[in-house]
Every structure is written in structure tokens, then in C-alpha cells.
N, C-alpha and C. Protein backbone atom coordinates (compact mmCIF):
# COMPACT_ATOMS: atom_id res chain seq x y z
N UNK A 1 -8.50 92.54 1.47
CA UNK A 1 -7.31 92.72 0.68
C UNK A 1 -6.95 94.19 0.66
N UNK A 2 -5.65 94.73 1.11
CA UNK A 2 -4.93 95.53 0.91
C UNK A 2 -4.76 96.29 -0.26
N UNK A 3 -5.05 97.47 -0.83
CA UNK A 3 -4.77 98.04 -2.31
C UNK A 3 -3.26 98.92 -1.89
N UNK A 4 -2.37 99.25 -2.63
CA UNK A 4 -1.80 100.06 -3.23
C UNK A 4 -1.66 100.77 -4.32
N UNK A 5 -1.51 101.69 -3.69
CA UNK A 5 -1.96 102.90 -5.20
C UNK A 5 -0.20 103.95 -5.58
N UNK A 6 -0.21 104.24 -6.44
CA UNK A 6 0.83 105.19 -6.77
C UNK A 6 0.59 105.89 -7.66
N UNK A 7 1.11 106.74 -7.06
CA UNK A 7 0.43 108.16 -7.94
C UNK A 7 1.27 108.97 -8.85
N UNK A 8 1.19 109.05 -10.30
CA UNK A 8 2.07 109.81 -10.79
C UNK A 8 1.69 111.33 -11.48
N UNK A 9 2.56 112.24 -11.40
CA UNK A 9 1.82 113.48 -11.60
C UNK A 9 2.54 113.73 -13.35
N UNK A 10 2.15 113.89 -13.92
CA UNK A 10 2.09 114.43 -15.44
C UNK A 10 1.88 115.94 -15.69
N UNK A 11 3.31 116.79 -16.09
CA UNK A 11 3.04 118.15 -16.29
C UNK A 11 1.97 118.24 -17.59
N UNK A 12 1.61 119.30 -17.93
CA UNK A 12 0.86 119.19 -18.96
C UNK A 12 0.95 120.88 -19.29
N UNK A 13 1.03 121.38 -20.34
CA UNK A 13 0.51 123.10 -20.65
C UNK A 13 -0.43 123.20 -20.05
N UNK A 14 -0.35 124.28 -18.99
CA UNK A 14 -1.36 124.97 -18.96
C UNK A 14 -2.24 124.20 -17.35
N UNK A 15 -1.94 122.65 -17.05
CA UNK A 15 -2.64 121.64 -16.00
C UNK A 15 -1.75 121.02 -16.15
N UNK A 16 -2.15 120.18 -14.96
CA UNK A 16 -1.50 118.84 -14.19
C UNK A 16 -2.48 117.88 -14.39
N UNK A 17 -1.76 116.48 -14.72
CA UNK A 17 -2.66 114.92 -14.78
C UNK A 17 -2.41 114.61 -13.64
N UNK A 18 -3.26 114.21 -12.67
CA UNK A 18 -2.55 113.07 -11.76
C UNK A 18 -3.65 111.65 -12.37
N UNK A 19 -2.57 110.67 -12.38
CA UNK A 19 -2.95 109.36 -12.58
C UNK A 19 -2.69 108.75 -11.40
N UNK A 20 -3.82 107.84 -11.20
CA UNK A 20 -3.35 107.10 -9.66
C UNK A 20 -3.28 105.42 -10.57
N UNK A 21 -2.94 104.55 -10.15
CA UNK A 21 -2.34 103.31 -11.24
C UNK A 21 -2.63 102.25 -9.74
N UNK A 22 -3.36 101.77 -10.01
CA UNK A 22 -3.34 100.24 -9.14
C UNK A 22 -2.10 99.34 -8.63
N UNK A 23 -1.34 99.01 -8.09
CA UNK A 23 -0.29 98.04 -8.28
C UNK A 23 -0.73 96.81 -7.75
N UNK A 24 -1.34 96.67 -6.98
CA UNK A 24 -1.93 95.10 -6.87
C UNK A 24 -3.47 94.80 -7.17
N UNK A 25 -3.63 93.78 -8.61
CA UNK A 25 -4.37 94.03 -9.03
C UNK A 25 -5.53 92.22 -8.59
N UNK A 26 -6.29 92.72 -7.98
CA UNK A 26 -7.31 91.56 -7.98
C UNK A 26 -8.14 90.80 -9.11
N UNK A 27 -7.74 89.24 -9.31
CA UNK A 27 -7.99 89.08 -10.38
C UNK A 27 -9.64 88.48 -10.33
N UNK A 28 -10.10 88.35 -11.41
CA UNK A 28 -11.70 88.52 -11.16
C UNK A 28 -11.87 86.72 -11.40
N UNK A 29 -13.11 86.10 -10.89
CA UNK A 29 -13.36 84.91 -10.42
C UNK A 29 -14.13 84.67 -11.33
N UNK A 30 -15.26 85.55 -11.98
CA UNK A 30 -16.18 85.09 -12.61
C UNK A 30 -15.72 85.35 -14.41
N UNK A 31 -16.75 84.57 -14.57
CA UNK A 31 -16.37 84.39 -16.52
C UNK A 31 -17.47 84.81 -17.28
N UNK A 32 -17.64 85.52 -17.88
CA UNK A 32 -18.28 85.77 -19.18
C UNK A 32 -18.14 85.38 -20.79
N UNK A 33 -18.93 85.72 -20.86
CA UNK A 33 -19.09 85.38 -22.75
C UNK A 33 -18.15 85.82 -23.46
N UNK A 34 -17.63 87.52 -23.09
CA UNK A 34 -16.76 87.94 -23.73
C UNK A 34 -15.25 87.29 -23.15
N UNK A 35 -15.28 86.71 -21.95
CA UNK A 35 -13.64 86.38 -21.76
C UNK A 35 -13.81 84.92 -22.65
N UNK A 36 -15.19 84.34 -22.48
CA UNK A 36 -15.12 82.70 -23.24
C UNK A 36 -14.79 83.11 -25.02
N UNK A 37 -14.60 84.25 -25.43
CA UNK A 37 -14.77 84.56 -26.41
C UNK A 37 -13.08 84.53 -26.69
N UNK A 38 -12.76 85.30 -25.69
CA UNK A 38 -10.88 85.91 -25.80
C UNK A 38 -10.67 84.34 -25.60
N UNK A 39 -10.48 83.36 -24.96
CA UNK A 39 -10.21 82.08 -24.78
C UNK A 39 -10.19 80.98 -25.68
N UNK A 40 -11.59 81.08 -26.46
CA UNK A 40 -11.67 80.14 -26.95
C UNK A 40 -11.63 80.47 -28.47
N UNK A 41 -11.89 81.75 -29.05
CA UNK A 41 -11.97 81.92 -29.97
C UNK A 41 -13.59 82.11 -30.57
N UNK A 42 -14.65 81.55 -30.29
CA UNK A 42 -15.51 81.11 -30.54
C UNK A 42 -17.02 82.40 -30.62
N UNK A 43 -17.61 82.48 -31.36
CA UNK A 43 -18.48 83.58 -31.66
C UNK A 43 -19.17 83.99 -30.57
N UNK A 44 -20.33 84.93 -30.09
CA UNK A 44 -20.41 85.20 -28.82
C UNK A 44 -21.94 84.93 -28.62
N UNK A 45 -22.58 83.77 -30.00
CA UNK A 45 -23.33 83.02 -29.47
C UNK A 45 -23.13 81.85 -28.87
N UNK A 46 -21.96 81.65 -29.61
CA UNK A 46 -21.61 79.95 -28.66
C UNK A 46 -20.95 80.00 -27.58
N UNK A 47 -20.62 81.17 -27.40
CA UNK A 47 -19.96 81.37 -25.82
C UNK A 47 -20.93 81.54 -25.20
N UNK A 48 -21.99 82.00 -25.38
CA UNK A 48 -23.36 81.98 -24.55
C UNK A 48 -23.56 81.12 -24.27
N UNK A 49 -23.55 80.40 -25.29
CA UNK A 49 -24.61 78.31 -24.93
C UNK A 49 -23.39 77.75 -24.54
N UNK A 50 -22.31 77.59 -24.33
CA UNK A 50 -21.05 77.05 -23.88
C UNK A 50 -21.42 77.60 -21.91
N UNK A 51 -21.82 78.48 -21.77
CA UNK A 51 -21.53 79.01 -20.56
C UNK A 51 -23.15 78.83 -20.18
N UNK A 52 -23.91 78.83 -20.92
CA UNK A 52 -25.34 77.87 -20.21
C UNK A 52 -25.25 76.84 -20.30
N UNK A 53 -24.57 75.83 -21.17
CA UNK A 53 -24.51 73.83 -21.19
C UNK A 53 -23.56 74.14 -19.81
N UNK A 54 -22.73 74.82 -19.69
CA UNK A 54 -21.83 74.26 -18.36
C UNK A 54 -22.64 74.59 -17.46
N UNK A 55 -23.13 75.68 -17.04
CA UNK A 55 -24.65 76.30 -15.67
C UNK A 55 -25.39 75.02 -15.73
N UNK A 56 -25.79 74.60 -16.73
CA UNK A 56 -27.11 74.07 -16.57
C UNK A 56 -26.32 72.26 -16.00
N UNK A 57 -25.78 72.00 -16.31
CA UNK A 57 -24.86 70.83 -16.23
C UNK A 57 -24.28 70.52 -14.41
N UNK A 58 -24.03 72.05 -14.34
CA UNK A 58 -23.65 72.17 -12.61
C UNK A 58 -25.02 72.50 -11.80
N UNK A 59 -26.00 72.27 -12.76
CA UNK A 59 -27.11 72.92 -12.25
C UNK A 59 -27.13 73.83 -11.31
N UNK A 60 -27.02 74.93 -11.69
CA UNK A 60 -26.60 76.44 -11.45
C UNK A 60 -28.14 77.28 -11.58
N UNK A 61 -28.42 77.88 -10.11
CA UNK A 61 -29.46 78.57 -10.37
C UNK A 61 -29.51 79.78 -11.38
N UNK A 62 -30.53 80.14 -11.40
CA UNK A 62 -30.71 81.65 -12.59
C UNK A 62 -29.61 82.90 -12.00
N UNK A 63 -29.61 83.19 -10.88
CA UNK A 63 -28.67 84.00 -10.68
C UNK A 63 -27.60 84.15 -9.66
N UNK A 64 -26.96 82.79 -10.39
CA UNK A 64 -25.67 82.07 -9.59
C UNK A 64 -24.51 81.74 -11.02
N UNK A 65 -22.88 82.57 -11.07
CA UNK A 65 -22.61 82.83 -12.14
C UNK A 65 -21.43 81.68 -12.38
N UNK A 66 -21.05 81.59 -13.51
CA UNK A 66 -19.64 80.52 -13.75
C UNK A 66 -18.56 81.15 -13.05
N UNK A 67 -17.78 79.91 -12.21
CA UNK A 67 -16.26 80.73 -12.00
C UNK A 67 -15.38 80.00 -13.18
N UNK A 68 -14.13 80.68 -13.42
CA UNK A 68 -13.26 80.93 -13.89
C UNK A 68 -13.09 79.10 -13.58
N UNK A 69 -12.59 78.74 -12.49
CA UNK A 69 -12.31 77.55 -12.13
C UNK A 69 -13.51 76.29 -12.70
N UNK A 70 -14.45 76.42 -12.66
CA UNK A 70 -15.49 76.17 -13.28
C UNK A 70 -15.33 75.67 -14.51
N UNK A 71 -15.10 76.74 -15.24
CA UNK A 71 -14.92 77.28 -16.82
C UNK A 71 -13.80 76.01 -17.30
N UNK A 72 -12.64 76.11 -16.40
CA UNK A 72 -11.49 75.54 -16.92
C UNK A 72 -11.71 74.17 -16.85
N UNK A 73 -12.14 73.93 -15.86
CA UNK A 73 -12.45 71.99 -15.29
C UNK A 73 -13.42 71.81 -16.66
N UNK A 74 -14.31 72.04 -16.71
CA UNK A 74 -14.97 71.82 -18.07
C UNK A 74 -14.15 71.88 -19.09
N UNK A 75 -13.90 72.49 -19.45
CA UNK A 75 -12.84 72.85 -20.68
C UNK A 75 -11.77 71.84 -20.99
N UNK A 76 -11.26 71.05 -19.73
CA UNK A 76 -9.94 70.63 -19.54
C UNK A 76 -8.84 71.38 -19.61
N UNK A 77 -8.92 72.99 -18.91
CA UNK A 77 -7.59 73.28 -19.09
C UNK A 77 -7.60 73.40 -17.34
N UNK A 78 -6.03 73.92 -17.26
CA UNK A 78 -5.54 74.46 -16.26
C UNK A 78 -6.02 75.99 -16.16
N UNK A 79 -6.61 75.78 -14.75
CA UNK A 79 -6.99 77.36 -14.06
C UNK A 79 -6.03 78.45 -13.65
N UNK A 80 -4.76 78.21 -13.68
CA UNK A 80 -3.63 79.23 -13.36
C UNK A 80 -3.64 79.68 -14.58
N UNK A 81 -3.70 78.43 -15.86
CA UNK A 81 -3.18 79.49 -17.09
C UNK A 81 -4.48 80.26 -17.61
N UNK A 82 -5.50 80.27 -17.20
CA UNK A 82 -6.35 81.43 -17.70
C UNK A 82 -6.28 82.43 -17.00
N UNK A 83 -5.74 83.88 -17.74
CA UNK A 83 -5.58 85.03 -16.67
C UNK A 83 -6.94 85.69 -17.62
N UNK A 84 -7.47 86.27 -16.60
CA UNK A 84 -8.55 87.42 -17.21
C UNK A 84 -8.13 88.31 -16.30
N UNK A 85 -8.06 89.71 -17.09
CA UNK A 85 -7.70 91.21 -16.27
C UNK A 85 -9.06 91.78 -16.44
């Protein structure tokens, strides 16, 4: 995958900022506790055991992680509408 970058320069007293800003941004596959947290609402012990009942269910080795797609089929939602940045 291709990145583009753009760069904007910011006067400042005294220095210059340069910010470089991503414009195409790759969205991430895997899920954590803290995104099961932004999602579901749910404390960030039960997003733990929510995201081991689903591992253990797909019988998922020790260090083999949930996808996003994963996450949602369990859940019953739709995988387009979960965006994680």
C-alpha cells in the first residue's frame, strides 16, 4: 500500500513546525479490549473475557489475535460499521 504524506509548515516565533499528516490512512484489523470497550460500552474486564469467550470459541491459539471481522460476526453487527482509527 501506497502512503501519502503532506506536509504543512507552521511559522512559529522564533522556529518553524513542520507537520507531516497522513492522508491515506490504513485501517487496523485487529481488536482489543480498549476498542471492545469504545464499542460496546462495557468495563475493561468484560471486554477481556468477551474477547477470550470469542478466542477460545474460534479456538484461537495463545498468540493468534481477534479480527475486527471476527469481533463483529460474534457480536451480530456489521463489519463496515465498526471503524477503529
Amino acid at each position: 500500500m501506497q502512503y501519502e504524506f503532506h506536509r504543512t509548515v507552521v511559522s512559529m516565533p522564533g522556529a518553524t513546525l513542520f507537520a507531516i499528516q497522513q492522508l491515506n490512512v490504513m485501517k487496523r484489523v485487529l481488536i482489543f479490549p480498549k476498542d471492545v470497550i469504545r464499542i460496546t460500552g462495557f468495563s475493561l474486564r468484560k471486554s477481556q473475557l468477551l474477547i477470550q469467550q470469542i478466542r477460545s470459541l474460534l479456538k484461537k491459539k495463545p498468540l493468534q489475535y481477534l479480527t475486527v471481522k471476527e469481533f463483529a460476526h460474534f457480536m451480530g453487527l456489521d463489519p463496515n460499521e465498526i471503524e477503529i482509527l
